[in-house]
C-alpha atoms as a PDB file:
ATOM      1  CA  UNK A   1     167.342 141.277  55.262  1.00  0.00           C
ATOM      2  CA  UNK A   2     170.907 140.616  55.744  1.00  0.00           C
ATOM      3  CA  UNK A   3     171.584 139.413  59.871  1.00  0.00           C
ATOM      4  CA  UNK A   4     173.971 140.441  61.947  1.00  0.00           C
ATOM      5  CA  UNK A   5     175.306 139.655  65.310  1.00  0.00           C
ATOM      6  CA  UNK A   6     177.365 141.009  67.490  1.00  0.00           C
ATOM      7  CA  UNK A   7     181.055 140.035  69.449  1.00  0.00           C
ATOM      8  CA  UNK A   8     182.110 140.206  73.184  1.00  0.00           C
ATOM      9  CA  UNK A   9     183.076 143.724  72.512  1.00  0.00           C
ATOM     10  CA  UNK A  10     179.985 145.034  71.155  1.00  0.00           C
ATOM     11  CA  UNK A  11     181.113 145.085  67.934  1.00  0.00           C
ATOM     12  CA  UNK A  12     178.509 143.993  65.188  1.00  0.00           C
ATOM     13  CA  UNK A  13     179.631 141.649  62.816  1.00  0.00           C
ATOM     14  CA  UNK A  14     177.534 140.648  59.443  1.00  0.00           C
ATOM     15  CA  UNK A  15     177.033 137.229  58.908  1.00  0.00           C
ATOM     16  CA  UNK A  16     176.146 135.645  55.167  1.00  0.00           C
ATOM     17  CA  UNK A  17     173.516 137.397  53.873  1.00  0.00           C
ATOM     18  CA  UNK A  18     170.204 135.849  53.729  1.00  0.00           C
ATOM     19  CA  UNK A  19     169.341 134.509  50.108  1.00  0.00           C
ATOM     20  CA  UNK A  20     166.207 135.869  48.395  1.00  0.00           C
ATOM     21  CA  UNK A  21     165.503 132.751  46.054  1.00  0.00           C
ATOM     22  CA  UNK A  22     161.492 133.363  47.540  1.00  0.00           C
ATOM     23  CA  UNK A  23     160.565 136.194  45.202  1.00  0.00           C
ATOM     24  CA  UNK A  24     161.657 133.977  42.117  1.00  0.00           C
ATOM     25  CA  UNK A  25     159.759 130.966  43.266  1.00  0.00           C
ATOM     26  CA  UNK A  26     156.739 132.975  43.811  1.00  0.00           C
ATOM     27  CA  UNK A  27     157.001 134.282  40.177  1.00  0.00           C
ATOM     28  CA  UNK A  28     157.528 130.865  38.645  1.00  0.00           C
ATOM     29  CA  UNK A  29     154.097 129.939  40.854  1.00  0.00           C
ATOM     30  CA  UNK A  30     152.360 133.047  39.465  1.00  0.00           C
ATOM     31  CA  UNK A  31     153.281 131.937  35.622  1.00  0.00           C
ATOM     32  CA  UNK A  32     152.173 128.718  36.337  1.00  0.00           C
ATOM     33  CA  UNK A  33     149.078 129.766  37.641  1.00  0.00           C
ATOM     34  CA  UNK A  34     148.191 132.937  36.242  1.00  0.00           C
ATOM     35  CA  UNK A  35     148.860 133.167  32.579  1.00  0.00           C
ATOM     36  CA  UNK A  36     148.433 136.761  32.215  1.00  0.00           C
ATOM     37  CA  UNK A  37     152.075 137.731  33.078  1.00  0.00           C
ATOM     38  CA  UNK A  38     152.978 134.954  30.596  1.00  0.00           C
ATOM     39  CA  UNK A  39     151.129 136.263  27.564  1.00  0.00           C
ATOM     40  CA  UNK A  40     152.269 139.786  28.011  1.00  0.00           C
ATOM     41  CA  UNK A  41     155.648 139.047  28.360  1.00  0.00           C
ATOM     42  CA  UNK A  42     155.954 136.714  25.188  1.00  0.00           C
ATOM     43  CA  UNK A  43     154.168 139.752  23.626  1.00  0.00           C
ATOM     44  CA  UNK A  44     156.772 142.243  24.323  1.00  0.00           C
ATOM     45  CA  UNK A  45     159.720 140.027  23.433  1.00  0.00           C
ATOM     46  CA  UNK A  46     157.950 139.546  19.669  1.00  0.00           C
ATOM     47  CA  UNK A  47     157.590 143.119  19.826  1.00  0.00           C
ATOM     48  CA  UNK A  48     161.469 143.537  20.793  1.00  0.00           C
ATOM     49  CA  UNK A  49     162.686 140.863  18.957  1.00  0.00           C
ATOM     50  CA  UNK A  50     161.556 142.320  15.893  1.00  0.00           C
ATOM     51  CA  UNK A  51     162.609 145.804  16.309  1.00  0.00           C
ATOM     52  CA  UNK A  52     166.308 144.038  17.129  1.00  0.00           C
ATOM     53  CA  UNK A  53     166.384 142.098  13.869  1.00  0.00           C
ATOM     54  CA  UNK A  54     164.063 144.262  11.612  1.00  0.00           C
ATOM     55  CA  UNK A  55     167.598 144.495   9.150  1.00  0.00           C
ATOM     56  CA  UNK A  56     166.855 140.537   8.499  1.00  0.00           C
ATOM     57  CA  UNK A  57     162.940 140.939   8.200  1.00  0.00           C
ATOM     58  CA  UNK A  58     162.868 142.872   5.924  1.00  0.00           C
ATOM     59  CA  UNK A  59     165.453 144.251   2.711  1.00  0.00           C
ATOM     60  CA  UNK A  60     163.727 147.600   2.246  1.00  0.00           C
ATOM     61  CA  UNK A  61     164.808 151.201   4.054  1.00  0.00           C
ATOM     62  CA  UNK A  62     161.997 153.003   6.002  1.00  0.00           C
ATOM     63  CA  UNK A  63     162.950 155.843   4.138  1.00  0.00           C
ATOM     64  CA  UNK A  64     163.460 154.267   0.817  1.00  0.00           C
ATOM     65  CA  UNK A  65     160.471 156.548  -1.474  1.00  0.00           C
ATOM     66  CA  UNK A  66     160.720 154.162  -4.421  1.00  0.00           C
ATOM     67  CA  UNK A  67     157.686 151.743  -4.738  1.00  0.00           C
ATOM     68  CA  UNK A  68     154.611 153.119  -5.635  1.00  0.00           C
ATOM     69  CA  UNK A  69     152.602 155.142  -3.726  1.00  0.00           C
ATOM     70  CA  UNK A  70     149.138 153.897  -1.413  1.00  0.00           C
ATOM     71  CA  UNK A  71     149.803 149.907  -2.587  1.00  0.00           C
ATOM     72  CA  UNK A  72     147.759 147.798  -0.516  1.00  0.00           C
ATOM     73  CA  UNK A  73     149.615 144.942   1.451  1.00  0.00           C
ATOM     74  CA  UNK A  74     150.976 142.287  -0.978  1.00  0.00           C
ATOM     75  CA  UNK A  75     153.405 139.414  -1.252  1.00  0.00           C
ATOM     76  CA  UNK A  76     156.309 142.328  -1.551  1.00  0.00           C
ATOM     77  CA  UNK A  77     154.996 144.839   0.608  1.00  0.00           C
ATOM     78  CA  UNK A  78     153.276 142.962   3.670  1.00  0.00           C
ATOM     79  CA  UNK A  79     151.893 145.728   4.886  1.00  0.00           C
ATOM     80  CA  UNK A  80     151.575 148.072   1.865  1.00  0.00           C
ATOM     81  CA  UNK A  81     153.048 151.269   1.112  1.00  0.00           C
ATOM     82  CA  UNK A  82     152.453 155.095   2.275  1.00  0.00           C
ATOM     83  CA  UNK A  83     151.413 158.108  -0.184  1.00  0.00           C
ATOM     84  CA  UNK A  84     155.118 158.772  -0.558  1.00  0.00           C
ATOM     85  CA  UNK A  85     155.703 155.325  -1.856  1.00  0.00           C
ATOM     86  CA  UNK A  86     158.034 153.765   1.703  1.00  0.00           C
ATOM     87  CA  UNK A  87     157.309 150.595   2.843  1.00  0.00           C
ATOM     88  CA  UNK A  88     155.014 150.423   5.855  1.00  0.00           C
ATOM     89  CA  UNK A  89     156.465 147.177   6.798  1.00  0.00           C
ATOM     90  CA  UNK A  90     160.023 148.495   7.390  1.00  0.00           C
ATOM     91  CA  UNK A  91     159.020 151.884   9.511  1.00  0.00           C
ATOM     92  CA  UNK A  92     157.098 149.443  11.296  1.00  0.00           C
ATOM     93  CA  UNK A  93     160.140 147.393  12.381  1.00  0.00           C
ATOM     94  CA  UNK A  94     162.326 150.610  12.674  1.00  0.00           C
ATOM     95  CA  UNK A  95     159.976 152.720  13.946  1.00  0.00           C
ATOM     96  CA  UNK A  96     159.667 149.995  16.617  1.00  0.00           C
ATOM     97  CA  UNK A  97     162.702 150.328  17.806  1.00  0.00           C
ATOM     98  CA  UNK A  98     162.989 154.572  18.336  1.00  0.00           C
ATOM     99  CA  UNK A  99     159.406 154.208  20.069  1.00  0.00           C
ATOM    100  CA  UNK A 100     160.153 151.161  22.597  1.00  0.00           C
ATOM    101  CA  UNK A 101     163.664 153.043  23.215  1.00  0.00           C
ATOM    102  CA  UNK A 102     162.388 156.072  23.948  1.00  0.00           C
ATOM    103  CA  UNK A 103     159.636 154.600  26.000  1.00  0.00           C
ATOM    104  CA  UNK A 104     161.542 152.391  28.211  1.00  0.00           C
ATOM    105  CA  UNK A 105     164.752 154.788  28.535  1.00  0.00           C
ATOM    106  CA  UNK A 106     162.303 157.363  29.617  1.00  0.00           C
ATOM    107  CA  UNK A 107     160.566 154.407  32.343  1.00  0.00           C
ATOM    108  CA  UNK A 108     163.817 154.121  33.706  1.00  0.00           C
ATOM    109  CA  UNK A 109     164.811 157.389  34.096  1.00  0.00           C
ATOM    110  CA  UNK A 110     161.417 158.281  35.603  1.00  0.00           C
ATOM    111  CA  UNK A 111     161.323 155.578  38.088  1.00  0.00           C
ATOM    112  CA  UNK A 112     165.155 156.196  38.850  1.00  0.00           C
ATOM    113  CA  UNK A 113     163.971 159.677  39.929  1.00  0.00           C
ATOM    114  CA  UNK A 114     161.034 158.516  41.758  1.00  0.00           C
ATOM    115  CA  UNK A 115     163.255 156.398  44.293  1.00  0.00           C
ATOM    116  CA  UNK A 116     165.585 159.303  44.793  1.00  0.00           C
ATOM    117  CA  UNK A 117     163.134 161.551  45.476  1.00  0.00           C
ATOM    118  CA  UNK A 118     160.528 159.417  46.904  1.00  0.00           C
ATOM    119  CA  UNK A 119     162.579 157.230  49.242  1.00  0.00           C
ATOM    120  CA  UNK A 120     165.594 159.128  50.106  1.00  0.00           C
ATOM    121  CA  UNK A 121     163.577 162.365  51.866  1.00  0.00           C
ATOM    122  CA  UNK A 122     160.751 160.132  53.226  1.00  0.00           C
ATOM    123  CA  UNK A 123     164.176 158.388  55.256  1.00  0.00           C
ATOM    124  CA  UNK A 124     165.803 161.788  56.325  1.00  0.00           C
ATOM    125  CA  UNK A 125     162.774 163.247  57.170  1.00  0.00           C
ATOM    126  CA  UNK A 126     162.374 166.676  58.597  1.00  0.00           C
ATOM    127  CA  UNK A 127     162.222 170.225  56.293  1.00  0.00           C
ATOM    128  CA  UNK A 128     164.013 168.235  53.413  1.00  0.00           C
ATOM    129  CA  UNK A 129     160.880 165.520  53.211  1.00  0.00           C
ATOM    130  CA  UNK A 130     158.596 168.238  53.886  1.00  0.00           C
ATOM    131  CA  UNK A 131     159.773 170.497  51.058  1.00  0.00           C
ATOM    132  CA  UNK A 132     160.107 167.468  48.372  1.00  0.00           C
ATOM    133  CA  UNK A 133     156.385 165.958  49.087  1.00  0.00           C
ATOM    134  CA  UNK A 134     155.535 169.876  48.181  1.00  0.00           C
ATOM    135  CA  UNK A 135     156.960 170.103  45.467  1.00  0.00           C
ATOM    136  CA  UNK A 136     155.904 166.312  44.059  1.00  0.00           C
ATOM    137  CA  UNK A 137     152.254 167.107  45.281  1.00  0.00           C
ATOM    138  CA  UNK A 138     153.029 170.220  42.808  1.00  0.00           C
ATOM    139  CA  UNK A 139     154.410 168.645  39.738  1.00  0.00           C
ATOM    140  CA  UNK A 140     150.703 166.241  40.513  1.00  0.00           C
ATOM    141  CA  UNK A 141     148.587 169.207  40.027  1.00  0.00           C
ATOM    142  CA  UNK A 142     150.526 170.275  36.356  1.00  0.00           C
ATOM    143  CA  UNK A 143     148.893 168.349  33.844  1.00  0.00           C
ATOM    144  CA  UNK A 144     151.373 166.414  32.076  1.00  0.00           C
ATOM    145  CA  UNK A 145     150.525 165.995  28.009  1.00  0.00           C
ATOM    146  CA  UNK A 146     150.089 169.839  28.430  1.00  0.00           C
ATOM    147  CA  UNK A 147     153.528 170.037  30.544  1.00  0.00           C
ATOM    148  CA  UNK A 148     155.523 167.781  27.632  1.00  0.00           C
ATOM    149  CA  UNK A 149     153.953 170.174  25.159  1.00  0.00           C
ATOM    150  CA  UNK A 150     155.676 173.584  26.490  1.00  0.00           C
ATOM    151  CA  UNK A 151     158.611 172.270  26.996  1.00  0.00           C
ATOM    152  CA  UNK A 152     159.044 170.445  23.676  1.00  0.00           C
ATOM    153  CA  UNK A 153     157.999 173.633  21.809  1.00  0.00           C
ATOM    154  CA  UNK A 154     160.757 175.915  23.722  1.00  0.00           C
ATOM    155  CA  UNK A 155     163.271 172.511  22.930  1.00  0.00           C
ATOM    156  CA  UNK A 156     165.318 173.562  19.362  1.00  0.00           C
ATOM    157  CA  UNK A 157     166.131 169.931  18.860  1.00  0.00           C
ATOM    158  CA  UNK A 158     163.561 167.387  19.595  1.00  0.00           C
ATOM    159  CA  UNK A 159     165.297 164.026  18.666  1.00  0.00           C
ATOM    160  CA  UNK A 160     164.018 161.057  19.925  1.00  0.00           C
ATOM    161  CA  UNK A 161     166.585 160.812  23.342  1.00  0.00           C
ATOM    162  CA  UNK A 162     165.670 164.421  23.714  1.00  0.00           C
ATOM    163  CA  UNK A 163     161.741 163.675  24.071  1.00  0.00           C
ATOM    164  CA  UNK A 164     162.403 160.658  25.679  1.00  0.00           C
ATOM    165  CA  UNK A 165     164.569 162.805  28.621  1.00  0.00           C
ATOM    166  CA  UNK A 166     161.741 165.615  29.072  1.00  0.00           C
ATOM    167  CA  UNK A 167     159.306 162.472  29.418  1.00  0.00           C
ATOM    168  CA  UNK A 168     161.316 161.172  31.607  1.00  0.00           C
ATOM    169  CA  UNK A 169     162.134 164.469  33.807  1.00  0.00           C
ATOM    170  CA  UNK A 170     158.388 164.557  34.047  1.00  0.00           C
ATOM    171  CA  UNK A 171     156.694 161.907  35.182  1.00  0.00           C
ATOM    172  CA  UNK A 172     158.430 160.827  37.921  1.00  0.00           C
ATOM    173  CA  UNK A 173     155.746 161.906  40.478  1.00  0.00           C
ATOM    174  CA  UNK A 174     153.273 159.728  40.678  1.00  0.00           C
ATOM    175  CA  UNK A 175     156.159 156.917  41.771  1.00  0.00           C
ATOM    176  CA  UNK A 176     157.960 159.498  44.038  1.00  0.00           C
ATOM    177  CA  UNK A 177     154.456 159.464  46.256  1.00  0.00           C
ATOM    178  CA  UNK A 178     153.897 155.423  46.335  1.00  0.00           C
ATOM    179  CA  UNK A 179     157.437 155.026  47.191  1.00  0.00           C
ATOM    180  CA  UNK A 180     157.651 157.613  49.807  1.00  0.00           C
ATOM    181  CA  UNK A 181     154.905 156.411  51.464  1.00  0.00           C
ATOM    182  CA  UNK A 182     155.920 152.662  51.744  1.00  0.00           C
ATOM    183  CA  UNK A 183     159.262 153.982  52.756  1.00  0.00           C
ATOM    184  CA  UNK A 184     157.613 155.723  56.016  1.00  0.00           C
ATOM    185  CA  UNK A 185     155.884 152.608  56.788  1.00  0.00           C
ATOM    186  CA  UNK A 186     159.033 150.606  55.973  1.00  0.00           C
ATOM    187  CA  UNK A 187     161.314 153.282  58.079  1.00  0.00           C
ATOM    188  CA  UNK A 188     159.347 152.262  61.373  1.00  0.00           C
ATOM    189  CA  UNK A 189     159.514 148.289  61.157  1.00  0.00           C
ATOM    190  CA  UNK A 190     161.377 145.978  64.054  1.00  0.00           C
ATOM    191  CA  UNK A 191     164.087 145.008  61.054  1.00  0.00           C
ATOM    192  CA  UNK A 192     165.100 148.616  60.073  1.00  0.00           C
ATOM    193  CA  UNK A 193     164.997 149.623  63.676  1.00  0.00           C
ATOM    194  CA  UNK A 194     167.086 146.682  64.632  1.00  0.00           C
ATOM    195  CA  UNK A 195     169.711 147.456  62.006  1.00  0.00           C
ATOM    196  CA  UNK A 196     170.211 150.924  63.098  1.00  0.00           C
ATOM    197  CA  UNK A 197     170.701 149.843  66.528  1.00  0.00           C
ATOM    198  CA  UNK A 198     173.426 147.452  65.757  1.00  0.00           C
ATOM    199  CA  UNK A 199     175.165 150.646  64.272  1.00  0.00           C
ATOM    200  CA  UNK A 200     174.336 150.026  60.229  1.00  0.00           C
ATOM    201  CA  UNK A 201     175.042 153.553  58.545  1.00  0.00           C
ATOM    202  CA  UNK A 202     172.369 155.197  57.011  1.00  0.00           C
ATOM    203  CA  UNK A 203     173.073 154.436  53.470  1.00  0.00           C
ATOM    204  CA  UNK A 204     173.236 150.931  53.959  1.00  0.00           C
ATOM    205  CA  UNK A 205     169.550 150.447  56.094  1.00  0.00           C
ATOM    206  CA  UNK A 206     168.303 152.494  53.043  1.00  0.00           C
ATOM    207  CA  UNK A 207     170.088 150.313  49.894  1.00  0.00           C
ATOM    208  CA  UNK A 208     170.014 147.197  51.918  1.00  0.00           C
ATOM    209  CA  UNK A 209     167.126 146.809  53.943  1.00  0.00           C
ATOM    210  CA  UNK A 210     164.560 149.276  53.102  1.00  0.00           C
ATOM    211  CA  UNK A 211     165.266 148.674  48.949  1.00  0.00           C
ATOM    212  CA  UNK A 212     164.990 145.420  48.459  1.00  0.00           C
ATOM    213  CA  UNK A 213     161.781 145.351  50.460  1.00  0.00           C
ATOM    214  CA  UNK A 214     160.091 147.836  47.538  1.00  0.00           C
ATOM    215  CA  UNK A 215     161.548 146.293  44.849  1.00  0.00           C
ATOM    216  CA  UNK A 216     158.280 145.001  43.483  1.00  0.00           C
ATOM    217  CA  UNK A 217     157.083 148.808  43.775  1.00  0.00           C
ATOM    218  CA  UNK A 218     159.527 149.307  41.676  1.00  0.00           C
ATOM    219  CA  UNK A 219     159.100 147.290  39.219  1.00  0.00           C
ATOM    220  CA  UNK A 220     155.698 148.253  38.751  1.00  0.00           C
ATOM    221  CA  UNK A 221     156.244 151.834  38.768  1.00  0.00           C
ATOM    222  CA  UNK A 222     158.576 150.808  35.879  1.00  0.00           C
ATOM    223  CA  UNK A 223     155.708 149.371  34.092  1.00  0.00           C
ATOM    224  CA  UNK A 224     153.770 152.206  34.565  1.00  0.00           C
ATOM    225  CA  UNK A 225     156.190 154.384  33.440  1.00  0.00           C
ATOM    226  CA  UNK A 226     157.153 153.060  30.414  1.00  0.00           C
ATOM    227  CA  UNK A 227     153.398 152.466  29.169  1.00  0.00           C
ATOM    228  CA  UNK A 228     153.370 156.392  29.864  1.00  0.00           C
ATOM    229  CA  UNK A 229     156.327 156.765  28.425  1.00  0.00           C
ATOM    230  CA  UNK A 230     155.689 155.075  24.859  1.00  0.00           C
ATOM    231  CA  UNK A 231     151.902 156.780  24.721  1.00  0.00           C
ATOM    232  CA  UNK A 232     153.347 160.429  25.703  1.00  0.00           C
ATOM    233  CA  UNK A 233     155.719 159.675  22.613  1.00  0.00           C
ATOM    234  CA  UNK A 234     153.266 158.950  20.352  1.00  0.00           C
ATOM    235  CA  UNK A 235     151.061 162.143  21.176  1.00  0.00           C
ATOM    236  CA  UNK A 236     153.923 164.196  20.769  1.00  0.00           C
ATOM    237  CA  UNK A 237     155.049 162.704  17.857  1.00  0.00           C
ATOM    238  CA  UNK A 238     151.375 162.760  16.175  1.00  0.00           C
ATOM    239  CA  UNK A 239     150.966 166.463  17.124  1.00  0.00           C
ATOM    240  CA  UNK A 240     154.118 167.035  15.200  1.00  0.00           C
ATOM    241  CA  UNK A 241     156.825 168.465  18.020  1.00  0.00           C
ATOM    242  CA  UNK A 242     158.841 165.498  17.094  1.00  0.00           C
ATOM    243  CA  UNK A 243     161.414 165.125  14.416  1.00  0.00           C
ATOM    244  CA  UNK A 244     159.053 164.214  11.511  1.00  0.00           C
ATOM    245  CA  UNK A 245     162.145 162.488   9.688  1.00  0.00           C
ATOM    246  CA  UNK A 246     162.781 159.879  12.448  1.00  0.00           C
ATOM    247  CA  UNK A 247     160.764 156.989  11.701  1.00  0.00           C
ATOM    248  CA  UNK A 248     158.720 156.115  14.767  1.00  0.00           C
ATOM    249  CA  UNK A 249     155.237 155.190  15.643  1.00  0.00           C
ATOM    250  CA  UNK A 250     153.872 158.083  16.247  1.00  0.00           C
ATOM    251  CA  UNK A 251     155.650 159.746  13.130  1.00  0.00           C
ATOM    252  CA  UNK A 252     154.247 157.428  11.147  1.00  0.00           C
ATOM    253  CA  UNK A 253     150.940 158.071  12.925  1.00  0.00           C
ATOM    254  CA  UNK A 254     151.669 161.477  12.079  1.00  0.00           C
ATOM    255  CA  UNK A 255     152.257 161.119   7.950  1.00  0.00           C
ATOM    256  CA  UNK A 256     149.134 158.798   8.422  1.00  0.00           C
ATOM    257  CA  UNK A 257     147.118 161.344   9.538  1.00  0.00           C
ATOM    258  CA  UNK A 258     149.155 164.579   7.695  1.00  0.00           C
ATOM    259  CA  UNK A 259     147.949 162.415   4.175  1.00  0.00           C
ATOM    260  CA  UNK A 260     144.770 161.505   5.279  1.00  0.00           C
ATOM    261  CA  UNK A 261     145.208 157.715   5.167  1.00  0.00           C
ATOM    262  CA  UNK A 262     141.786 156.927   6.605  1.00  0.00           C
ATOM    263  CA  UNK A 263     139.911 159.062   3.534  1.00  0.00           C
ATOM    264  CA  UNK A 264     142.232 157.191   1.027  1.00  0.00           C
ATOM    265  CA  UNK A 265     141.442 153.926   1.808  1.00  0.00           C
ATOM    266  CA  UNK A 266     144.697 153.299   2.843  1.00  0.00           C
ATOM    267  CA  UNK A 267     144.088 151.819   6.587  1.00  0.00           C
ATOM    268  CA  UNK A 268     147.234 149.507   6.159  1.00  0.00           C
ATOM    269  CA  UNK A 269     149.093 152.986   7.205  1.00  0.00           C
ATOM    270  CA  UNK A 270     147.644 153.716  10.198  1.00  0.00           C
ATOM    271  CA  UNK A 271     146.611 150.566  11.875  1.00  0.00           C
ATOM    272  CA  UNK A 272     149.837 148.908  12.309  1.00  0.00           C
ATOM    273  CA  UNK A 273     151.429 151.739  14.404  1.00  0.00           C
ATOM    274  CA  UNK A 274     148.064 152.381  16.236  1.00  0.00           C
ATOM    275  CA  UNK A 275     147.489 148.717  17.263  1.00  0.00           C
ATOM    276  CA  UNK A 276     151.357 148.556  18.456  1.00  0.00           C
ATOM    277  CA  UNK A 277     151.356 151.155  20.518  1.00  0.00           C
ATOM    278  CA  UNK A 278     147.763 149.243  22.191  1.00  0.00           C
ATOM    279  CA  UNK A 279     149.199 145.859  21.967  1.00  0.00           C
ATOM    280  CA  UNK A 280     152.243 147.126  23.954  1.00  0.00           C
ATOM    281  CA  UNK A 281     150.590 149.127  26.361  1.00  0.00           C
ATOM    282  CA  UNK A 282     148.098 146.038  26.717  1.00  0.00           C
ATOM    283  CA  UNK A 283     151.471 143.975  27.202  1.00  0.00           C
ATOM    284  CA  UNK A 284     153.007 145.922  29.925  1.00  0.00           C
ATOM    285  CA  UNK A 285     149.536 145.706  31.240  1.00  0.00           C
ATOM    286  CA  UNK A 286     149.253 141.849  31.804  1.00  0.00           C
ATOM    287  CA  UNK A 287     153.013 141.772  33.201  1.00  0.00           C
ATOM    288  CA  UNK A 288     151.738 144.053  36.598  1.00  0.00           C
ATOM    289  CA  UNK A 289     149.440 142.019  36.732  1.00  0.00           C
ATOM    290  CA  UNK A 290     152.242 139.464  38.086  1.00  0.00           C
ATOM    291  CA  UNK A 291     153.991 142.042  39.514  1.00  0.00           C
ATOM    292  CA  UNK A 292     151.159 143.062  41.576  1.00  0.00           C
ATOM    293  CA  UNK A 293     150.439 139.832  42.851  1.00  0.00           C
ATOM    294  CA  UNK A 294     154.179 139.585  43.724  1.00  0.00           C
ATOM    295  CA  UNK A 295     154.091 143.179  46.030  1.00  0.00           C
ATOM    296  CA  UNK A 296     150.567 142.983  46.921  1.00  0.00           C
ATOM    297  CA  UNK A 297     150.323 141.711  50.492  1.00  0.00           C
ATOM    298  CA  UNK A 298     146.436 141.367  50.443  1.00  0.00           C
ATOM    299  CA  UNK A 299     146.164 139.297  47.163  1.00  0.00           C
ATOM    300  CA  UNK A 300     149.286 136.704  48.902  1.00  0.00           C
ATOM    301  CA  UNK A 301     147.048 136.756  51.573  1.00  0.00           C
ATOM    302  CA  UNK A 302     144.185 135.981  49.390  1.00  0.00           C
ATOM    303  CA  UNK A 303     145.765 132.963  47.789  1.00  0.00           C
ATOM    304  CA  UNK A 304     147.251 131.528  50.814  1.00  0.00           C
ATOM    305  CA  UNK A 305     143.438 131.288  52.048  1.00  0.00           C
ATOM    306  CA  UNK A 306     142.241 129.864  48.286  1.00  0.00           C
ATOM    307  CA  UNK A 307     144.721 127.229  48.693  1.00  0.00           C
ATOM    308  CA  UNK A 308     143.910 126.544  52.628  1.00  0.00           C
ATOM    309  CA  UNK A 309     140.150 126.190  51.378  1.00  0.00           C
ATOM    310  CA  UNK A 310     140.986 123.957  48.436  1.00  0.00           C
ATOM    311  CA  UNK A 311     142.864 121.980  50.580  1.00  0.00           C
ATOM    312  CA  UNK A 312     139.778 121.655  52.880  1.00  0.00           C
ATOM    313  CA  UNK A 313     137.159 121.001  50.121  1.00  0.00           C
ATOM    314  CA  UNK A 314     139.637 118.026  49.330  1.00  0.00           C
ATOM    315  CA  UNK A 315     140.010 116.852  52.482  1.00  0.00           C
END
């Protein structure tokens, strides 16, 4: 919260803003203590790191159909080949990067959504707040696999962006209701009260005060949204209303499945992709875990009493 005083005149005048150094040193205490967030986010950055530099890991093309057909994994193919003869190591690495792309430009856009049209009607208030919660209490109801499934088929070109988009443009509403609800509590606290009465416009109680006060929210909605994001992907890409020639994980979960991989023998197809997808998910997982302990007021209260009672026992 930024402070401000005000002059002889009445006049309020903003002082240096507060610094919020306190959120970082409770994360570094959370790492330190709670390896969870750790782990997941060392798993991720393998995961990214590999899709980044999967030119220099490995020298074959996903597409490249010239090594034999169903080899199992070997010294030159480490994760053997698929019935059309590609390398399953290389669509891994590629396919990793369309699939964590898609799945955290379509987080991003999702949450982005949800604090538009979560926070900024909850603060107006009146017929426009009453008419959004409607309609997000609507788009609740839809089901949303079903939802991305209409839409894709009535879609003439489903690239990766373009999946990633409708993802995006649907699952926003989940994050729209946590956030509008924190913002109502938020909207009636001493500090936001305060900094309308010393004449702060509306924008700038909203970006400034109420914001940065939900930013953990925000975060985990993120998380959320991208683990949503990356599995919605996959299903869509599996069920075949993707591009089938774009090399992701759930295209190659797809061909897996479309030449029966699992009667062949050939699990080296379909078990990379599948346990990605998990191993991300799980990922994403373990790093709300710090991220909840970060916005959660009753664990912080919960660990300020551990600490008081440890402190005791030593004592």
């Amino acid at each position: 919260m930024t402070q401000t005083t005000k002059t002889s005149t009445g006049t309020p005048v903003r002082s240096s803003p507060v610094r919020r150094s306190g959120r970082w040193k409770e994360w570094s205490s959370i790492l330190r203590r709670d390896k969870r967030p750790l782990v997941g986010i060392i798993i991720l950055l393998i995961f990214v790191l590999g899709a980044v530099f999967a030119p220099w890991l490995t020298p074959y093309s996903p597409s490249s159909t010239q090594f034999t057909p169903l080899a199992p994994p070997s010294w030159h193919h480490w994760l053997g080949t698929t019935a059309s003869g590609q390398d399953v190591w290389a669509q891994f690495l590629y396919g990793g990067r369309i699939s964590l792309a898609v799945g955290f430009f379509a987080g991003f856009v999702a949450t982005a959504l949800a604090v538009i049209l979560g926070m900024l009607p909850a603060y107006l208030g009146g017929w426009i707040d009453t008419v959004m919660a409607t309609f997000t209490n609507i788009m609740l109801v839809i089901p949303g696999l079903p939802l991305l499934i209409v839409i894709t088929a009535y879609v003439h070109q489903t690239g990766p962006m373009t999946i990633a988009l409708v993802i995006g443009l649907t699952g926003w509403a989940w994050g729209a209701r946590i956030l509008r609800s924190q913002t109502l509590s938020l909207a009636r606290r001493d500090f936001v009260i305060a900094s309308r009465l010393a004449g702060e416009t509306q924008w700038r109680v909203l970006i400034g005060e109420i914001l940065p006060n939900m930013l953990s929210l925000v975060v985990a909605n993120l998380v959320f949204a991208t683990i949503a994001a990356i599995l919605a992907e996959a299903s869509l890409e599996f069920l075949g209303l993707g591009n089938p020639t774009v090399v992701t994980w759930g295209t190659m979960l797809y061909w897996a499945n479309a030449g029966q991989a699992l009667l062949n023998g050939a699990w080296w197809w379909i078990v990379p992709p599948g346990l990605a997808i998990s191993l991300v998910g799980l990922c994403l997982a373990l790093i709300n875990f710090g991220v909840d302990q970060v916005s959660n007021p009753r664990l912080r209260l919960n660990r300020v009493k551990t600490r008081k009672f440890r402190k005791g026992e030593s004592s």
